[in-house]
N, C-alpha and C. Protein backbone atom coordinates (compact mmCIF):
# COMPACT_ATOMS: atom_id res chain seq x y z
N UNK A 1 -9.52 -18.86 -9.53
CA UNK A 1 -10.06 -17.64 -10.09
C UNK A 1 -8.92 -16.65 -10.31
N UNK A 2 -8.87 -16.43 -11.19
CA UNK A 2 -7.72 -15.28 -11.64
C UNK A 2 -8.87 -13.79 -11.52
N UNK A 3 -7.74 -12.44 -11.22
CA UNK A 3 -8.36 -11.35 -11.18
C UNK A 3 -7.66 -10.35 -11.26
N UNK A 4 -7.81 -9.34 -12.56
CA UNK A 4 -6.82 -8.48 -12.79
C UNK A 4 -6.37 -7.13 -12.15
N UNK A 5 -5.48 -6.89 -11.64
CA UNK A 5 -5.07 -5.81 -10.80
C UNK A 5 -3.81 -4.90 -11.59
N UNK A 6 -3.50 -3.71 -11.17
CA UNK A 6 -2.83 -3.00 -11.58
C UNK A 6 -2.22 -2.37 -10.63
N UNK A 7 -1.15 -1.95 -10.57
CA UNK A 7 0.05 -1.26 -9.77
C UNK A 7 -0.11 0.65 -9.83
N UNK A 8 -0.46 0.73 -9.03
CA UNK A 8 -0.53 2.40 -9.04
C UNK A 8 0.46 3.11 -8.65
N UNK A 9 1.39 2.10 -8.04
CA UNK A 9 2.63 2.92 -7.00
C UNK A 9 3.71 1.83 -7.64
N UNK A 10 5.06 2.23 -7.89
CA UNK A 10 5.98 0.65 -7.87
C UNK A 10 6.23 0.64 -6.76
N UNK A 11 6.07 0.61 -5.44
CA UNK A 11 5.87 -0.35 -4.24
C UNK A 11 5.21 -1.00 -3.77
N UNK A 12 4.24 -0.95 -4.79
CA UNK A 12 3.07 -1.79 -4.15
C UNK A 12 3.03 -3.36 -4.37
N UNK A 13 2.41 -4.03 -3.52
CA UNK A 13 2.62 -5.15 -3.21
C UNK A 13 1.73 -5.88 -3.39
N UNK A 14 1.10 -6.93 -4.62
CA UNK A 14 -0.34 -7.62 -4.28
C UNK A 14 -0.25 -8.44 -3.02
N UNK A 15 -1.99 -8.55 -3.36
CA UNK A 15 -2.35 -9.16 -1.42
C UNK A 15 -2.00 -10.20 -2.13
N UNK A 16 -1.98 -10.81 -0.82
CA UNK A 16 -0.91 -12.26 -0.63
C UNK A 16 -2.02 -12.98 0.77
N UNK A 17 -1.71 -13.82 0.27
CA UNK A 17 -2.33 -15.29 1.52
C UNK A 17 -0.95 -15.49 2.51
N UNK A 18 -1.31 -15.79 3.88
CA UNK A 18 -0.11 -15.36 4.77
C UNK A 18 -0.18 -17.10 4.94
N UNK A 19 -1.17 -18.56 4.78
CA UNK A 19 -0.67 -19.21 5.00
C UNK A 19 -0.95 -19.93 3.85
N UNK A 20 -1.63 -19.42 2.47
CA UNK A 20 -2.07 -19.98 1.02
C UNK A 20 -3.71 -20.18 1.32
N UNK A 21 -4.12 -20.12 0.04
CA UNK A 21 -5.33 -20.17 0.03
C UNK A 21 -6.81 -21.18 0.43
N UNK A 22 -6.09 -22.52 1.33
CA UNK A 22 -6.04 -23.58 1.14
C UNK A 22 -6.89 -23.16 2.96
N UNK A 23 -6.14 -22.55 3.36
CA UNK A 23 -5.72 -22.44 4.83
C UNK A 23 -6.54 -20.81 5.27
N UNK A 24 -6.40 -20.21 4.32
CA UNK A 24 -6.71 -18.48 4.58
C UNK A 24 -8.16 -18.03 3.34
N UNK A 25 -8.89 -17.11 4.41
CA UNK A 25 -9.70 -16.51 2.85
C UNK A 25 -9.33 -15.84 3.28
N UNK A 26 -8.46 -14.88 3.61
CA UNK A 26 -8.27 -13.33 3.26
C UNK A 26 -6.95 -13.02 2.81
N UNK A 27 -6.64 -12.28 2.00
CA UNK A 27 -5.40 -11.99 1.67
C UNK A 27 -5.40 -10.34 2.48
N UNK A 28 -3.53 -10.53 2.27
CA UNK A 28 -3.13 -9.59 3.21
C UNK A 28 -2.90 -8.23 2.47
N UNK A 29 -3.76 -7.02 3.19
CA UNK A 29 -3.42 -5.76 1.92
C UNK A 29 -2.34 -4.87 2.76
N UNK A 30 -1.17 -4.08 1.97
CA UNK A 30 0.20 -3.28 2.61
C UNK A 30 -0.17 -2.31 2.26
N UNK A 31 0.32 -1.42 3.63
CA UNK A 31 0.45 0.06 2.97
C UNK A 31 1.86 0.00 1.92
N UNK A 32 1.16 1.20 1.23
CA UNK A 32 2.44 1.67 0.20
C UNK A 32 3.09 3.00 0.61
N UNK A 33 2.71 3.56 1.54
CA UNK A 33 3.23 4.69 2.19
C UNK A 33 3.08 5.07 3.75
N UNK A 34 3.80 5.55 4.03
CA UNK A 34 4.39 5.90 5.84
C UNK A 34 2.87 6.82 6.28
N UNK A 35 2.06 6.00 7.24
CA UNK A 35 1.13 7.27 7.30
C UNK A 35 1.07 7.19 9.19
N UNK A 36 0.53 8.39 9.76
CA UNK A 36 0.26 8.77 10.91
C UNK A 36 -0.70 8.80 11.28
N UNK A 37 -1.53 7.80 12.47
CA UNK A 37 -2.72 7.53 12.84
C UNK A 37 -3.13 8.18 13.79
N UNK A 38 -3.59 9.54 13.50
CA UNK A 38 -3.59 10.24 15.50
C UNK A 38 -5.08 9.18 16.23
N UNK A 39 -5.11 10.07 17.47
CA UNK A 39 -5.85 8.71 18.52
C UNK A 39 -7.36 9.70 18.30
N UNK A 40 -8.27 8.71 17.84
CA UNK A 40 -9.69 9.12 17.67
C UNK A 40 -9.89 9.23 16.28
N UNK A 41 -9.03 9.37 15.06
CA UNK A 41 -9.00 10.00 13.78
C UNK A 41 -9.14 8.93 12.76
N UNK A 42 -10.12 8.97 11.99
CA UNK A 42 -10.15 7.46 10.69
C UNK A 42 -9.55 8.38 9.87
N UNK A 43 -8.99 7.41 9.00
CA UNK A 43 -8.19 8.12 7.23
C UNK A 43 -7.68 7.19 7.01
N UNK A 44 -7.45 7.00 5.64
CA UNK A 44 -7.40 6.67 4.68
C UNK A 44 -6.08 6.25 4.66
N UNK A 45 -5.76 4.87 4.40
CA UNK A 45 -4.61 4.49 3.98
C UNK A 45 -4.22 3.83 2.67
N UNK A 46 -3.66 4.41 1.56
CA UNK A 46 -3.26 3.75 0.31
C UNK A 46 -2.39 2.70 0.25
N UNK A 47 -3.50 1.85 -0.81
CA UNK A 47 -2.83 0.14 -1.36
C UNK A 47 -1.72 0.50 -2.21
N UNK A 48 -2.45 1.18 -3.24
CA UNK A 48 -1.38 1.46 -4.79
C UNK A 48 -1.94 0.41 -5.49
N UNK A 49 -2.97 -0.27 -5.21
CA UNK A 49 -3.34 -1.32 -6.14
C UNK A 49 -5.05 -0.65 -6.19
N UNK A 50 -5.33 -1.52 -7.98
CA UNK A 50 -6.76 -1.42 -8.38
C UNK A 50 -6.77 -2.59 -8.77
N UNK A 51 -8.33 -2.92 -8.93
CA UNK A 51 -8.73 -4.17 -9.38
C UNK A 51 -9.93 -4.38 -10.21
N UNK A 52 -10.10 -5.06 -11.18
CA UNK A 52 -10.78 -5.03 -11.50
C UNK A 52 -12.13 -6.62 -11.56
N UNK A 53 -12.87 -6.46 -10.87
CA UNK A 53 -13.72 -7.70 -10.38
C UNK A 53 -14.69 -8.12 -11.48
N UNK A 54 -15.22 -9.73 -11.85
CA UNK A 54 -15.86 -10.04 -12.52
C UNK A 54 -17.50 -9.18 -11.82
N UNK A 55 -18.39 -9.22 -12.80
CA UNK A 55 -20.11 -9.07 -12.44
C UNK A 55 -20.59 -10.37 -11.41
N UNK A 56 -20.58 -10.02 -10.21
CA UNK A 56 -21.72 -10.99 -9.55
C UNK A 56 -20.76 -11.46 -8.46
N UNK A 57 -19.39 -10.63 -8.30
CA UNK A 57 -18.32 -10.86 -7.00
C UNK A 57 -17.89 -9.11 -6.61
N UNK A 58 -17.93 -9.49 -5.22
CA UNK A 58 -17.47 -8.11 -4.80
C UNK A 58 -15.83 -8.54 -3.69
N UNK A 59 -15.13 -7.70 -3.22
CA UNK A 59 -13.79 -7.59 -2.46
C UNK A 59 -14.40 -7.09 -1.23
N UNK A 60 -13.94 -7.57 0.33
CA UNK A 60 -14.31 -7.09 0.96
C UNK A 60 -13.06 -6.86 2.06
N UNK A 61 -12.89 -5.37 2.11
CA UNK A 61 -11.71 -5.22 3.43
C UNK A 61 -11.99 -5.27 4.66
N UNK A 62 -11.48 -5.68 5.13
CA UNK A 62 -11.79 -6.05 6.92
C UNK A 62 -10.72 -5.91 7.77
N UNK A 63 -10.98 -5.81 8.39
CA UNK A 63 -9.74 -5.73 10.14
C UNK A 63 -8.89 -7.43 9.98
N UNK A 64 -7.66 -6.99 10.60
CA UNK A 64 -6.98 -7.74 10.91
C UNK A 64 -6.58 -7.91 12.74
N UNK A 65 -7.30 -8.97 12.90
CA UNK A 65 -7.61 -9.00 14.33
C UNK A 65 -6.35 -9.14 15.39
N UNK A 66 -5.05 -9.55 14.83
CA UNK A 66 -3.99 -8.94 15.50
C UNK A 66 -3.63 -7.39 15.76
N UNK A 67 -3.90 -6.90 15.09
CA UNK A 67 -3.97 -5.05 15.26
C UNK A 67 -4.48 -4.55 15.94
N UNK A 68 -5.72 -5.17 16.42
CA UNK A 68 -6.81 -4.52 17.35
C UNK A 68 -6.58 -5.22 18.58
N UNK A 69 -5.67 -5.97 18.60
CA UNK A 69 -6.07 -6.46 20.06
C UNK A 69 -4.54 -5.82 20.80
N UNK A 70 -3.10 -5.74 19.80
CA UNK A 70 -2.51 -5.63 20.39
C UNK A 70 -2.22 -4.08 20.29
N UNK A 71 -2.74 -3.58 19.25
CA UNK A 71 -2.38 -1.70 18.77
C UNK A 71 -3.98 -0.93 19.15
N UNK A 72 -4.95 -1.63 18.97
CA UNK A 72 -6.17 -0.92 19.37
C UNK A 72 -6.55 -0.02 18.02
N UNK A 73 -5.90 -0.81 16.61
CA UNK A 73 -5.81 -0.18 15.42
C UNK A 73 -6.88 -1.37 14.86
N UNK A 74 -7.97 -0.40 14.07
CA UNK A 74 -9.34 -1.35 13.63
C UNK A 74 -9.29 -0.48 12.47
N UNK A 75 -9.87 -1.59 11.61
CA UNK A 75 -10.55 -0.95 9.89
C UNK A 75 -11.94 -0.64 9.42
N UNK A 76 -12.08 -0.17 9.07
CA UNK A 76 -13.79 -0.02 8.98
C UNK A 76 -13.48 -1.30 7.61
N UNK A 77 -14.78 -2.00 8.05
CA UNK A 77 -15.12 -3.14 6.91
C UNK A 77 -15.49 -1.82 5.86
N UNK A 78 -15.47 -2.25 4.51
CA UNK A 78 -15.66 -1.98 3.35
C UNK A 78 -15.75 -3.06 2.15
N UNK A 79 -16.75 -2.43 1.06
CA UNK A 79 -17.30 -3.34 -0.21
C UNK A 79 -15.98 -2.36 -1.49
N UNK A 80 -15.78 -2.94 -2.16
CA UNK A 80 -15.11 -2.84 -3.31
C UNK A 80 -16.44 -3.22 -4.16
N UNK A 81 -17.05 -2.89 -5.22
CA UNK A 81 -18.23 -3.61 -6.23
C UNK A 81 -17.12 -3.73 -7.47
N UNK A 82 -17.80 -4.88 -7.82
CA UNK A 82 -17.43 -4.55 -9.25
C UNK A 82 -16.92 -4.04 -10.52
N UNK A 83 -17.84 -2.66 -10.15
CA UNK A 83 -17.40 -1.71 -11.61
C UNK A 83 -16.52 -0.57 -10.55
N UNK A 84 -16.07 -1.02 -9.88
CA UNK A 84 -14.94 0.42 -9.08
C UNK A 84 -13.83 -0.31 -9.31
N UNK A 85 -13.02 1.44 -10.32
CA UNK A 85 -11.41 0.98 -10.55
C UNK A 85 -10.68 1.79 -9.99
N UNK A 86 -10.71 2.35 -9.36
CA UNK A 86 -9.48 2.89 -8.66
C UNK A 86 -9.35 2.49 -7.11
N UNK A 87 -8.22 3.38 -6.52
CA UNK A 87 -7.38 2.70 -5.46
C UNK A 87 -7.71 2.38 -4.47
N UNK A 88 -7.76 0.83 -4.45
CA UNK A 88 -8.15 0.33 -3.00
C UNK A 88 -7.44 1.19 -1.62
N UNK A 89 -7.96 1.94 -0.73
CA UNK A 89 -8.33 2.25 0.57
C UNK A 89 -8.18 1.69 1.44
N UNK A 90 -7.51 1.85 2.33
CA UNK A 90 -7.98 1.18 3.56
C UNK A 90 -8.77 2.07 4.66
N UNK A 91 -9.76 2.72 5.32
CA UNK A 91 -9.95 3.29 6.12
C UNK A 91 -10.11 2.82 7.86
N UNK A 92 -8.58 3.39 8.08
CA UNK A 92 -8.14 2.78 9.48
C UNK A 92 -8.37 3.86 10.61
N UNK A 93 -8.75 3.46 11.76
CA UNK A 93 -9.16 3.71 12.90
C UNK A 93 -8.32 3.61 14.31
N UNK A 94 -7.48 4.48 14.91
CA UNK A 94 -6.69 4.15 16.07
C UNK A 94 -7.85 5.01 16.92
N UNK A 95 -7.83 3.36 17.97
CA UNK A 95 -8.80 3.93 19.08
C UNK A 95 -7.69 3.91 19.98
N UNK A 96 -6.75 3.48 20.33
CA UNK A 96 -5.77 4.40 21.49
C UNK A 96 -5.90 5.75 21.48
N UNK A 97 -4.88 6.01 22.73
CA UNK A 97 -4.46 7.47 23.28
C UNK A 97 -2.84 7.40 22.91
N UNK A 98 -2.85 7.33 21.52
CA UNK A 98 -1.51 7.38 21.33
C UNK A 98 -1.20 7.33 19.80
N UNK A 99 -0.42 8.67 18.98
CA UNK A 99 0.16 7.67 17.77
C UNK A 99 0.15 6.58 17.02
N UNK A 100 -0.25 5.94 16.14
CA UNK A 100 0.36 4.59 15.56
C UNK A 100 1.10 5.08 14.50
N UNK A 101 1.87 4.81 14.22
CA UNK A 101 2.86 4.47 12.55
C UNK A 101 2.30 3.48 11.96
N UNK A 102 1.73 3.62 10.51
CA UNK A 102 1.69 2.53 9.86
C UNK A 102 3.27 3.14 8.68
N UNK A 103 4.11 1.60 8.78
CA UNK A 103 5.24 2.12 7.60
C UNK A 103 4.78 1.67 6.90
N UNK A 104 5.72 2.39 5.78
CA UNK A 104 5.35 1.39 4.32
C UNK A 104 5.50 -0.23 3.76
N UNK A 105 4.57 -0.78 3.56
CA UNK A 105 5.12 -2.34 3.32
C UNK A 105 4.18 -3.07 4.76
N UNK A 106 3.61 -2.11 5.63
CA UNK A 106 3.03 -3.14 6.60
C UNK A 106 1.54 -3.88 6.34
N UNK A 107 1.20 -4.73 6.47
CA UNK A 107 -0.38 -5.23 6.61
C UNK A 107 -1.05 -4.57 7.07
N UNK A 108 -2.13 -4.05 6.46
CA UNK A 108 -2.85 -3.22 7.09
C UNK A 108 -4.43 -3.68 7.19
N UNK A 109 -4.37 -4.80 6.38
CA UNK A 109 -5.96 -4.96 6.26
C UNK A 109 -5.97 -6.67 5.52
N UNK A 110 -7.28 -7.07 5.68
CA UNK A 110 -7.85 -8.12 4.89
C UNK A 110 -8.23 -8.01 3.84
N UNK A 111 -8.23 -8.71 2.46
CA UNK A 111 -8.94 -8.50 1.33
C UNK A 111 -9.88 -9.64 1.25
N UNK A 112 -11.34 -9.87 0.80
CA UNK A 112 -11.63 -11.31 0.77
C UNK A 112 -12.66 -11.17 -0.05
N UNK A 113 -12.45 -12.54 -0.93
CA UNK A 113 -13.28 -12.03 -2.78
C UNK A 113 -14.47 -13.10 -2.30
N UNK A 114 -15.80 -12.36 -2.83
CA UNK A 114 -17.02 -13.48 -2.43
C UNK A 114 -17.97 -13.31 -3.77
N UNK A 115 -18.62 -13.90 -3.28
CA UNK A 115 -19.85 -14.21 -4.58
C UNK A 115 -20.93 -12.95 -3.78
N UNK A 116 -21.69 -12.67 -4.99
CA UNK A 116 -23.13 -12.21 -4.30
C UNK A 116 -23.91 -12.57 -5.41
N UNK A 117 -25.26 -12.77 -5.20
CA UNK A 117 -26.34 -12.62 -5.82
C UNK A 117 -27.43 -11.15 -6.22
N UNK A 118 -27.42 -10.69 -7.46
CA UNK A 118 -28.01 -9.54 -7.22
C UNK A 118 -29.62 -10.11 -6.99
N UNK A 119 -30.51 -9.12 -6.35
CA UNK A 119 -31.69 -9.33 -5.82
C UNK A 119 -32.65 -8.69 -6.52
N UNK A 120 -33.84 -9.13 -6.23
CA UNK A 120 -35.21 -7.72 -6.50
C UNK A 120 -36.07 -8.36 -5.70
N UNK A 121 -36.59 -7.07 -4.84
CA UNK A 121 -37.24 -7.02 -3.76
C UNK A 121 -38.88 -7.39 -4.49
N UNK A 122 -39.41 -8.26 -3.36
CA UNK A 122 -40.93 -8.56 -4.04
C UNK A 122 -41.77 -8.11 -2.54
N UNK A 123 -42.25 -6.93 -2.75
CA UNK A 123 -43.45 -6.64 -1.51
C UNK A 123 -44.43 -7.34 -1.38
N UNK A 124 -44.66 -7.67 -0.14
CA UNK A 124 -46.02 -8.44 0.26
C UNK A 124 -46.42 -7.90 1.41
N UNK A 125 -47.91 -8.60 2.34
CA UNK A 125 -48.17 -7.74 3.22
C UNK A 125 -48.12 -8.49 4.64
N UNK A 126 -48.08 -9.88 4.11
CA UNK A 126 -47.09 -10.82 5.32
C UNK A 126 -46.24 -11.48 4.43
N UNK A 127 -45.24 -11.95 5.80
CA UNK A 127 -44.11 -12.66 5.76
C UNK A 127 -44.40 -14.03 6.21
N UNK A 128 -43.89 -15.64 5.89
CA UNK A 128 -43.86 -16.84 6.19
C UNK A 128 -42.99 -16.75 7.25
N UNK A 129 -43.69 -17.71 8.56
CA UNK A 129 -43.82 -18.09 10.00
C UNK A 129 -42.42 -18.79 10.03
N UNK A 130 -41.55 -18.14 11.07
CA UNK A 130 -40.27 -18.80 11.15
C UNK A 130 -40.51 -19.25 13.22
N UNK A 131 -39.14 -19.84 13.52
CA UNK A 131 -39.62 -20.28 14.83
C UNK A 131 -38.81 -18.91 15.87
N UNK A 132 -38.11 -18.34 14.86
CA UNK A 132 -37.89 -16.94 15.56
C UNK A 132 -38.77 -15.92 15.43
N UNK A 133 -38.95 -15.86 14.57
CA UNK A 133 -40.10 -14.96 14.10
C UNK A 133 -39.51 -13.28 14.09
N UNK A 134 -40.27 -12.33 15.16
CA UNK A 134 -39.81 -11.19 14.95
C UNK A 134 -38.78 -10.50 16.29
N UNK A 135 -38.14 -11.96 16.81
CA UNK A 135 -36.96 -11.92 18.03
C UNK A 135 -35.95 -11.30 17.62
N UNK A 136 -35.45 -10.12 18.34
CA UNK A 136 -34.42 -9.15 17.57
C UNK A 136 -32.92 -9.81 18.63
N UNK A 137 -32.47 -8.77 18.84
CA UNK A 137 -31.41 -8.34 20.15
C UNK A 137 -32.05 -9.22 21.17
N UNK A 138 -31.28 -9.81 21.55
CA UNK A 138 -31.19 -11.03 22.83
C UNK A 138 -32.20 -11.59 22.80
N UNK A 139 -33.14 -11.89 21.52
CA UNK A 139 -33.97 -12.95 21.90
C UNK A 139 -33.89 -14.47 21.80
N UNK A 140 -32.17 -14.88 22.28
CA UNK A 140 -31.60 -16.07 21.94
C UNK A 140 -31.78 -16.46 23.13
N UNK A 141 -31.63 -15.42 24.55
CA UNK A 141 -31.44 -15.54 25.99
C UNK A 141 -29.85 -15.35 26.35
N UNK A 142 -28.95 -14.72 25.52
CA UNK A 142 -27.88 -14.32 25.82
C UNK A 142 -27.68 -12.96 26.07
């Protein structure tokens, strides 16, 4: 699948597969600029990249689970749709008691391209008998 992107910054870097696509669904998204993560504070970190997605696939950013385990630095998942062209975001989260630096050029996030189906809801006044039925939160026994 090819998918057209554009450079907003000349440092910016397309996401990249860290071991190819074969091996990885997420490609890796960089900051394009030096930003300061105080402790408790989400904001916004710039790609410098846009994209533009076929109808009926969306981009989805996600955490990169080395960050959080060893920096305590998490991403809020996010949808990219379709018809949005401007600059992919990252909105990052330091739950330490401390500073993070993100420099420029570092990984900051996951990108990962999926299919969706659009829907239309059909009301009824029951639902067909499953063997879970209406078992929410721990009704696995865990």
């Amino acid at each position: 699948m090819q998918i057209r992107l554009k450079k907003l910054h000349p440092d910016a870097v397309l996401p990249q597969y860290a071991h190819g696509p074969q091996e990885d669904a997420g490609m890796d998204l960089r900051s394009v600029e030096r930003v300061v993560l105080a402790p408790g504070v989400a904001q916004g970190v710039p790609t410098g990249i846009a994209i533009e997605l076929a109808p009926g696939f969306e981009a989805q950013v996600r955490p990169r689970s080395g960050m959080a385990l060893k920096h305590s630095i998490t991403v809020n998942f996010g949808t990219i749709d379709p018809g949005y062209r401007g600059e992919i975001r990252v909105v990052m989260f330091n739950l330490s008691g401390a500073d993070y630096v993100v420099e420029k050029g570092d990984r900051i996030a996951q990108l990962v391209v999926a299919r969706y189906e659009a829907i239309e809801w059909i009301e009824h006044d029951e639902l067909g008998e499953s063997q879970r039925g209406a078992g929410g939160f721990g009704s696995s026994g865990r």
